[in-house]
N, C-alpha and C. Protein backbone atom coordinates (compact mmCIF):
# COMPACT_ATOMS: atom_id res chain seq x y z
N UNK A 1 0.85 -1.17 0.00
CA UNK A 1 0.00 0.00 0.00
C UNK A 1 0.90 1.24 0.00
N UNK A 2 0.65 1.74 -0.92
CA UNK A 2 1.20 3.72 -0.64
C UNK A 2 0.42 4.32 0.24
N UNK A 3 1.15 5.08 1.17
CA UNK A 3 0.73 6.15 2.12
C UNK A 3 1.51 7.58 1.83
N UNK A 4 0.38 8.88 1.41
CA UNK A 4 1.32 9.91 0.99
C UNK A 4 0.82 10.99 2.60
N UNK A 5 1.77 11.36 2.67
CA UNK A 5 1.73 12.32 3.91
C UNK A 5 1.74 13.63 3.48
N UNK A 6 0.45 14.68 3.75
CA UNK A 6 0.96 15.97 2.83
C UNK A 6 0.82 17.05 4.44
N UNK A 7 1.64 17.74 4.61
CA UNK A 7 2.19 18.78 5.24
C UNK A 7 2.19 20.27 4.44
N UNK A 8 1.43 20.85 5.37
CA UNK A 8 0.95 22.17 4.23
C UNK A 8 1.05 23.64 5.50
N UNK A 9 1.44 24.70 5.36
CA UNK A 9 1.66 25.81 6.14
C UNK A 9 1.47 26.72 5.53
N UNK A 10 1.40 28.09 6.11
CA UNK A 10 1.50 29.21 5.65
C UNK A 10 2.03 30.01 6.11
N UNK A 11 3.12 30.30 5.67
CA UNK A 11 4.14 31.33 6.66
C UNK A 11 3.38 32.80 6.63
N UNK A 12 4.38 33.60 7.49
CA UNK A 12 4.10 34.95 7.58
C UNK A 12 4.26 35.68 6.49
N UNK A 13 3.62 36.63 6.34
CA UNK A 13 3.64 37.83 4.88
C UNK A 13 4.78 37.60 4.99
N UNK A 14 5.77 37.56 3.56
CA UNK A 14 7.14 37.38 3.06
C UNK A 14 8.04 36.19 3.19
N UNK A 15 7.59 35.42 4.24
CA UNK A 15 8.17 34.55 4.24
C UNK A 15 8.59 33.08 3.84
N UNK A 16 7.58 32.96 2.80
CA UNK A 16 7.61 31.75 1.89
C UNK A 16 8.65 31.41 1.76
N UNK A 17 9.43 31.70 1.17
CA UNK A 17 10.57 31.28 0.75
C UNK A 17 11.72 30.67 2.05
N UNK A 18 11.70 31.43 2.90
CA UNK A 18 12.46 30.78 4.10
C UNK A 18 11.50 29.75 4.59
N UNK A 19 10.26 30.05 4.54
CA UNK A 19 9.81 28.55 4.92
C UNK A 19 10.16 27.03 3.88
N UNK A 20 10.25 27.76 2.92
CA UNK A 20 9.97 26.16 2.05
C UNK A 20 11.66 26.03 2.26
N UNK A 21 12.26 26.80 2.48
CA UNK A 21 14.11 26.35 2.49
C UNK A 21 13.90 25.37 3.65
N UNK A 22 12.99 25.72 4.84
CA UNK A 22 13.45 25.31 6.01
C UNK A 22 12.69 23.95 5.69
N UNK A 23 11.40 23.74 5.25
CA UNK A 23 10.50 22.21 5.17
C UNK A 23 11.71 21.53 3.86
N UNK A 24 12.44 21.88 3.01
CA UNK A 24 13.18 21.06 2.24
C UNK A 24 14.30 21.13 2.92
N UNK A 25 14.99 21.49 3.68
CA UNK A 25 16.29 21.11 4.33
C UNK A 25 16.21 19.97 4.97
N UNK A 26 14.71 19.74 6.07
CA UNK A 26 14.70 18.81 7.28
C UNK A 26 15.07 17.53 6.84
N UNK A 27 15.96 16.59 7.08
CA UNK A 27 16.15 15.38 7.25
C UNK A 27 15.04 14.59 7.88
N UNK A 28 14.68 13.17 7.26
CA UNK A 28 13.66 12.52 7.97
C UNK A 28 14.44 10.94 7.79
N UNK A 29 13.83 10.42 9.09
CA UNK A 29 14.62 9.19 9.49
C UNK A 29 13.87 8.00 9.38
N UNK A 30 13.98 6.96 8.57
CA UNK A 30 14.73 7.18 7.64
C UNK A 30 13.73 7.71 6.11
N UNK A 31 14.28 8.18 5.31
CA UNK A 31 13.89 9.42 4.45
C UNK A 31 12.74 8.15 3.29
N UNK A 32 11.79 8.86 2.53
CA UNK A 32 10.48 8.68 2.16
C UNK A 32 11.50 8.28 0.78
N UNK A 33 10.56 7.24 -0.23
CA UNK A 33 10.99 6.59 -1.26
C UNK A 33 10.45 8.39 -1.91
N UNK A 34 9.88 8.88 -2.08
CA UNK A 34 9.51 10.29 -2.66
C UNK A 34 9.00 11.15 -1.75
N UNK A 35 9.57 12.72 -2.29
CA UNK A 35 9.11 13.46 -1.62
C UNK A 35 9.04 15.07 -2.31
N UNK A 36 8.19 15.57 -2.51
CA UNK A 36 7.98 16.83 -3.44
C UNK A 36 7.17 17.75 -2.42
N UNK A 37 8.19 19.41 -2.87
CA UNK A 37 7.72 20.22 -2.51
C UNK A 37 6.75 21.30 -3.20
N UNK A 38 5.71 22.33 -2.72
CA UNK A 38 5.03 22.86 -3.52
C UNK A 38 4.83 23.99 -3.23
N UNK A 39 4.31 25.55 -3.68
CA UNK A 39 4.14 26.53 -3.63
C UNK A 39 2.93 27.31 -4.11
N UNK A 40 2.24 27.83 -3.23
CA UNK A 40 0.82 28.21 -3.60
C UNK A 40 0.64 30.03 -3.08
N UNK A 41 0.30 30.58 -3.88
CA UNK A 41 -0.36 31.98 -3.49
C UNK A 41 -0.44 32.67 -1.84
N UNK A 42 -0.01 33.26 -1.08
CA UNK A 42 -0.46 33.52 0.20
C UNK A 42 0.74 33.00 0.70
N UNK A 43 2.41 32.45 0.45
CA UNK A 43 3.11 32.21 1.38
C UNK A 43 2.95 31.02 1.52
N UNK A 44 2.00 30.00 0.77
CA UNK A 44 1.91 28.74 1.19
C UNK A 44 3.00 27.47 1.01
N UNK A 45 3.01 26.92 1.82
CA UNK A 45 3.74 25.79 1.70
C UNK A 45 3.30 24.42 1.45
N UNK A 46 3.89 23.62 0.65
CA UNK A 46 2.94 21.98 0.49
C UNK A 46 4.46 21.32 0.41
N UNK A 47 4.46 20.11 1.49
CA UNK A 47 5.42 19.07 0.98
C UNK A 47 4.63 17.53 1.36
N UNK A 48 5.08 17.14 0.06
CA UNK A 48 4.06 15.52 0.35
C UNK A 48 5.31 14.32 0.33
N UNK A 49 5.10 13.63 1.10
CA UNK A 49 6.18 12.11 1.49
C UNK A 49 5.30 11.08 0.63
N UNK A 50 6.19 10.12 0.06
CA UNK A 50 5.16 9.22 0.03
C UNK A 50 5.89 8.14 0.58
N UNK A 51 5.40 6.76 1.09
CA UNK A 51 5.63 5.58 1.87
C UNK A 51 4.90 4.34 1.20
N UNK A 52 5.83 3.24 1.13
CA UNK A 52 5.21 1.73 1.27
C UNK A 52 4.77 1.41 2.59
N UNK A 53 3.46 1.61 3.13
CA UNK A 53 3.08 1.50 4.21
C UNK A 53 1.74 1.21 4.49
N UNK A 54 1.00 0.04 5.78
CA UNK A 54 -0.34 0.47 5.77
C UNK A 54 -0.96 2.25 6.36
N UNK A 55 -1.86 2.48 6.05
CA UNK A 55 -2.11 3.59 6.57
C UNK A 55 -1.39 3.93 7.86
N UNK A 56 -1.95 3.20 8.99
CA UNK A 56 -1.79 3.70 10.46
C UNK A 56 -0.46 3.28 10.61
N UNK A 57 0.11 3.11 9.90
CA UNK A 57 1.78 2.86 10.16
C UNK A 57 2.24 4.23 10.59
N UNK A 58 3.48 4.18 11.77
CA UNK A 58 4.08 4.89 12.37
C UNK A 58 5.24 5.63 11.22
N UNK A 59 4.74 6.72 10.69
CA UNK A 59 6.10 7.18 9.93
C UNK A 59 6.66 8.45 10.15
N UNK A 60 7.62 9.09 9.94
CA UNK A 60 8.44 10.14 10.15
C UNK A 60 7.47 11.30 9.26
N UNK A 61 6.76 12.59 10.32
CA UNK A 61 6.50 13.43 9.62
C UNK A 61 6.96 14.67 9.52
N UNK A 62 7.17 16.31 9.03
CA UNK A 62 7.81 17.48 9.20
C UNK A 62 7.12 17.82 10.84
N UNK A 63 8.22 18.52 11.43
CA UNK A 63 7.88 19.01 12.66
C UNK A 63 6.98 20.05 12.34
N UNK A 64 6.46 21.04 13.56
CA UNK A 64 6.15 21.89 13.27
C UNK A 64 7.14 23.21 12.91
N UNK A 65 6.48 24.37 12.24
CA UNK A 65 8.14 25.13 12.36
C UNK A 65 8.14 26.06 13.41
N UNK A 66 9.40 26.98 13.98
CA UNK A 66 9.18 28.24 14.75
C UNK A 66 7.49 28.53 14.32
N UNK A 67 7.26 29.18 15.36
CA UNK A 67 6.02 29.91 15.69
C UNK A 67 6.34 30.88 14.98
N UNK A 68 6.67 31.80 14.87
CA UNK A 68 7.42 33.17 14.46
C UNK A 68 6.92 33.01 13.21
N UNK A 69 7.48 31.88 12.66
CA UNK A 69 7.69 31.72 11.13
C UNK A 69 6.04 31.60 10.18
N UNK A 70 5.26 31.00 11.09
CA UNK A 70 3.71 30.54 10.75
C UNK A 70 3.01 31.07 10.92
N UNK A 71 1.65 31.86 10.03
CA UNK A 71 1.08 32.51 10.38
C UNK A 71 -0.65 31.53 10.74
N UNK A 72 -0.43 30.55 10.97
CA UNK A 72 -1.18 29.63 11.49
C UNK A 72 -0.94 28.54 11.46
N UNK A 73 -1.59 27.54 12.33
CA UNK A 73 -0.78 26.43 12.74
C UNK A 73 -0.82 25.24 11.43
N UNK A 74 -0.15 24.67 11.25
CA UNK A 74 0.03 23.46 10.23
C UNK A 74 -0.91 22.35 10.08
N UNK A 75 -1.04 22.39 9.22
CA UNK A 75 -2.28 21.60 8.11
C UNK A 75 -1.49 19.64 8.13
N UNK A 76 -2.08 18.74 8.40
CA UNK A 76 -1.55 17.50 8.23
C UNK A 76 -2.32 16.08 7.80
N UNK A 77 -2.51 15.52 6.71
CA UNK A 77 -3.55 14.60 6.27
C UNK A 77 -2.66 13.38 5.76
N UNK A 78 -3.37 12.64 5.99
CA UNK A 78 -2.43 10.94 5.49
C UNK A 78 -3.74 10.77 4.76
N UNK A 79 -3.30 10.02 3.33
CA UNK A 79 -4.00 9.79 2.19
C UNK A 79 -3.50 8.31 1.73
N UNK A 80 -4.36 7.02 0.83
CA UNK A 80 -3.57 6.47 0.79
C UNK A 80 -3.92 6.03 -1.07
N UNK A 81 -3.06 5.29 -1.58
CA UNK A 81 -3.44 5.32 -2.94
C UNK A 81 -4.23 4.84 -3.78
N UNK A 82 -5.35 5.13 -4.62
CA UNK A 82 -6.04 4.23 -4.84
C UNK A 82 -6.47 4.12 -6.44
């Protein structure tokens, strides 16, 4: 089964760009067979993992980021493939 993990934020006015540096830098243990980042209108952020996994499987997801950095709290949905 594929399990895609999508992680979605919205930084503060201007800060898109340091956010998506900071969600594509993070190391994840151990790291997703795929993983793509995305960019939407408003500062938004999208990064999706995907996994050979059943759903409720325990997997590595993005933390949250500085507070500072978010202008509301982080968006998180497990999807699986069908």
């Amino acid at each position: 089964m594929t399990v895609a993990l999508m992680w979605e934020a919205r930084a503060v006015p201007g800060q898109g760009a340091r956010l998506l540096d900071w969600a594509r830098s993070l190391p994840l243990d151990p790291e997703p067979p795929r993983r793509e980042a995305y960019t939407a209108p408003g500062d938004r952020v999208l990064v999706i993992t995907w996994w050979d996994a059943d759903f409720g499987a325990e997997l590595p997801e993005l933390p949250d980021p500085d507070p500072a950095l978010v202008a509301r709290p982080v968006h998180r949905w497990r999807f699986t493939q069908v």
